[in-house]
N, C-alpha and C. Protein backbone atom coordinates (compact mmCIF):
# COMPACT_ATOMS: atom_id res chain seq x y z
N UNK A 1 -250.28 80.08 -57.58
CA UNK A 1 -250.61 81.35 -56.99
C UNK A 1 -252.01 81.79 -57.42
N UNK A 2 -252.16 81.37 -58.79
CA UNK A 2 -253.75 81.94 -59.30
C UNK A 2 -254.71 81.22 -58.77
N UNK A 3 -254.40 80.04 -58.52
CA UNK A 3 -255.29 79.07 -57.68
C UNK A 3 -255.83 79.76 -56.81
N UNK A 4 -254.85 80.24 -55.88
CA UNK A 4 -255.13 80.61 -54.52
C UNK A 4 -255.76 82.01 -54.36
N UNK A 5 -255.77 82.60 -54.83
CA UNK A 5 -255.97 83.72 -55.49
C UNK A 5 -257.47 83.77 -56.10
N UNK A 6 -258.17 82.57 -56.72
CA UNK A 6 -259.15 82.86 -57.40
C UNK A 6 -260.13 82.00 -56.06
N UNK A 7 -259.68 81.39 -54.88
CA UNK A 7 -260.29 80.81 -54.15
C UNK A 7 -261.65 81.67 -53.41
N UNK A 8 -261.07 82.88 -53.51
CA UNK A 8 -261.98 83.83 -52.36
C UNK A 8 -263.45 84.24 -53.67
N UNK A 9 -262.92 84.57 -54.45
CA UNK A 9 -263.80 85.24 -55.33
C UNK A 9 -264.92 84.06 -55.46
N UNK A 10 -264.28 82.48 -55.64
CA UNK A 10 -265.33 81.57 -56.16
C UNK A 10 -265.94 81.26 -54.73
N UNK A 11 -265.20 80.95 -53.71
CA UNK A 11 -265.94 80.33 -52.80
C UNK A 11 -267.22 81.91 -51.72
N UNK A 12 -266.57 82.73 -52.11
CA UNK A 12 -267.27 83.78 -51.43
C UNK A 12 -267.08 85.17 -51.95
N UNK A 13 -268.14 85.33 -53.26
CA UNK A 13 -267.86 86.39 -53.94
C UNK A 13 -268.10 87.93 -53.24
N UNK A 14 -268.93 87.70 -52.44
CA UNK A 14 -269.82 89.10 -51.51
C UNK A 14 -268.62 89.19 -50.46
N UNK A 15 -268.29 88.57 -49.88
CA UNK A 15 -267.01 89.01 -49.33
C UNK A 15 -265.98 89.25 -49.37
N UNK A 16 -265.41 88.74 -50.97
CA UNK A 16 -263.97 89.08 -51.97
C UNK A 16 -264.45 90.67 -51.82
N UNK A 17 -265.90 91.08 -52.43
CA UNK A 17 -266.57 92.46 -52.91
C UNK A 17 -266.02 93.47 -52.03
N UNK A 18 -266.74 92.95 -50.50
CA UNK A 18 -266.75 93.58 -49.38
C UNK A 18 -265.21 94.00 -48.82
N UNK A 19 -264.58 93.36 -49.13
CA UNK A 19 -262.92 93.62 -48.89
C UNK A 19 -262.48 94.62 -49.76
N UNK A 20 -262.69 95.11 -50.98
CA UNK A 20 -261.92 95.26 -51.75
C UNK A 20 -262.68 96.79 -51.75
N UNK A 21 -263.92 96.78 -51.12
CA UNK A 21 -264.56 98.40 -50.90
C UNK A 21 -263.72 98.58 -49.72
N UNK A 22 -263.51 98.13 -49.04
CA UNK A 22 -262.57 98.27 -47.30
C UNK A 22 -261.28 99.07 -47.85
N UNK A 23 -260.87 97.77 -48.59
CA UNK A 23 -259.67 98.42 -49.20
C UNK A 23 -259.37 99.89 -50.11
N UNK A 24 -260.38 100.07 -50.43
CA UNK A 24 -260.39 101.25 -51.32
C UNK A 24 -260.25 102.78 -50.23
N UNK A 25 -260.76 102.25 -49.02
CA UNK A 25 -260.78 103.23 -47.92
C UNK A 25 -259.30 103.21 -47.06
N UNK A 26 -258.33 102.38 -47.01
CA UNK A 26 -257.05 102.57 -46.40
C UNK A 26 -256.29 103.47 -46.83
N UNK A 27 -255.49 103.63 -45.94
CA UNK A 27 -254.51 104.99 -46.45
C UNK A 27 -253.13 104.43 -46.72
N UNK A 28 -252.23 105.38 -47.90
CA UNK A 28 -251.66 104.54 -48.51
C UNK A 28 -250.53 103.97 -48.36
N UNK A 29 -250.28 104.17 -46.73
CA UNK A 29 -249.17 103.88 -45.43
C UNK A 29 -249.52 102.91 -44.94
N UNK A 30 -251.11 102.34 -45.19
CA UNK A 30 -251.46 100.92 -44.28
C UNK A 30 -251.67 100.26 -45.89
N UNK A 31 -251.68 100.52 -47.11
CA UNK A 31 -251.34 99.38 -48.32
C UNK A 31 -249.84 98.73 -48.57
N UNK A 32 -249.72 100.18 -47.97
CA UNK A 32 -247.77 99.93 -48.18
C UNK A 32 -247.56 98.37 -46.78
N UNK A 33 -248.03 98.77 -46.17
CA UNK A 33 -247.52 97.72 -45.17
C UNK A 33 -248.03 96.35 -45.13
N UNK A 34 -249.39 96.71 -45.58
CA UNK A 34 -250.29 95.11 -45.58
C UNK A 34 -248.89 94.49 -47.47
N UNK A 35 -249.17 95.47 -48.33
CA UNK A 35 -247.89 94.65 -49.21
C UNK A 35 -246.65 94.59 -48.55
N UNK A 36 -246.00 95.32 -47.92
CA UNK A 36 -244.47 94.55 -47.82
C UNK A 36 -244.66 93.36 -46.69
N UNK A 37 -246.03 93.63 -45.76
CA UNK A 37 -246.02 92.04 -44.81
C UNK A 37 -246.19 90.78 -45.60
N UNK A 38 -246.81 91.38 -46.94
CA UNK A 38 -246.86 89.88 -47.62
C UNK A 38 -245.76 89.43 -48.46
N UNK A 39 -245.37 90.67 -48.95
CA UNK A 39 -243.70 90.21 -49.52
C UNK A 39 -242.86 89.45 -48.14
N UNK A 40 -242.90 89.78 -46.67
CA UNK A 40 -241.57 89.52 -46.57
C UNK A 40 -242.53 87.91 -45.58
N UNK A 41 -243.54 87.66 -45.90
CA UNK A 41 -244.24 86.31 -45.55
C UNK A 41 -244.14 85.41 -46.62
N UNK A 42 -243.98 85.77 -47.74
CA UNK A 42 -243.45 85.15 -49.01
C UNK A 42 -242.22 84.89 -49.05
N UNK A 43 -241.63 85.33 -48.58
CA UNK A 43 -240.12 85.26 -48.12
C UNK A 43 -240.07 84.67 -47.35
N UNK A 44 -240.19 83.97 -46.20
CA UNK A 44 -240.41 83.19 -45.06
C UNK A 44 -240.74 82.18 -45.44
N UNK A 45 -241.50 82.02 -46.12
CA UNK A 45 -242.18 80.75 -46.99
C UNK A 45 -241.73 80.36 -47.57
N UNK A 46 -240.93 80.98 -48.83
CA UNK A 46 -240.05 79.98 -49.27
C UNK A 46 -238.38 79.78 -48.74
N UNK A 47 -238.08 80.29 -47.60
CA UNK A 47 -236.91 80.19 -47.10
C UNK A 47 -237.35 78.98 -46.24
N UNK A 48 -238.19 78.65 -45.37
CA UNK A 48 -238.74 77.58 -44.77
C UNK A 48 -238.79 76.34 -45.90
N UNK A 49 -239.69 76.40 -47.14
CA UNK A 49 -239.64 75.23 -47.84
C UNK A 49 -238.27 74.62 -48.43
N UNK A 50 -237.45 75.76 -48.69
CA UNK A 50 -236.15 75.53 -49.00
C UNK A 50 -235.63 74.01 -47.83
């Protein structure tokens, strides 16, 4: 997971940057959702590898 995770920062640090000012501007009804889409895509993922 840290792998994947540290991919954006090394391969493209100005745009890890640029995201994370974006992010600072969402409201906290569209964080809530961008996290539970990735919880329940994590979930999918490993119900598929299963």
């Amino acid at each position: 997971m840290l792998v994947l995770e540290g991919l954006m920062p090394f391969l493209a640090p100005q745009a890890w940057r640029n995201m994370f000012r974006r992010m600072t501007e969402l409201t906290d009804g569209q964080i809530r959702f961008i996290g539970l889409s990735s919880i329940l895509l994590g979930i999918l993922f490993l119900t598929l590898q299963r």
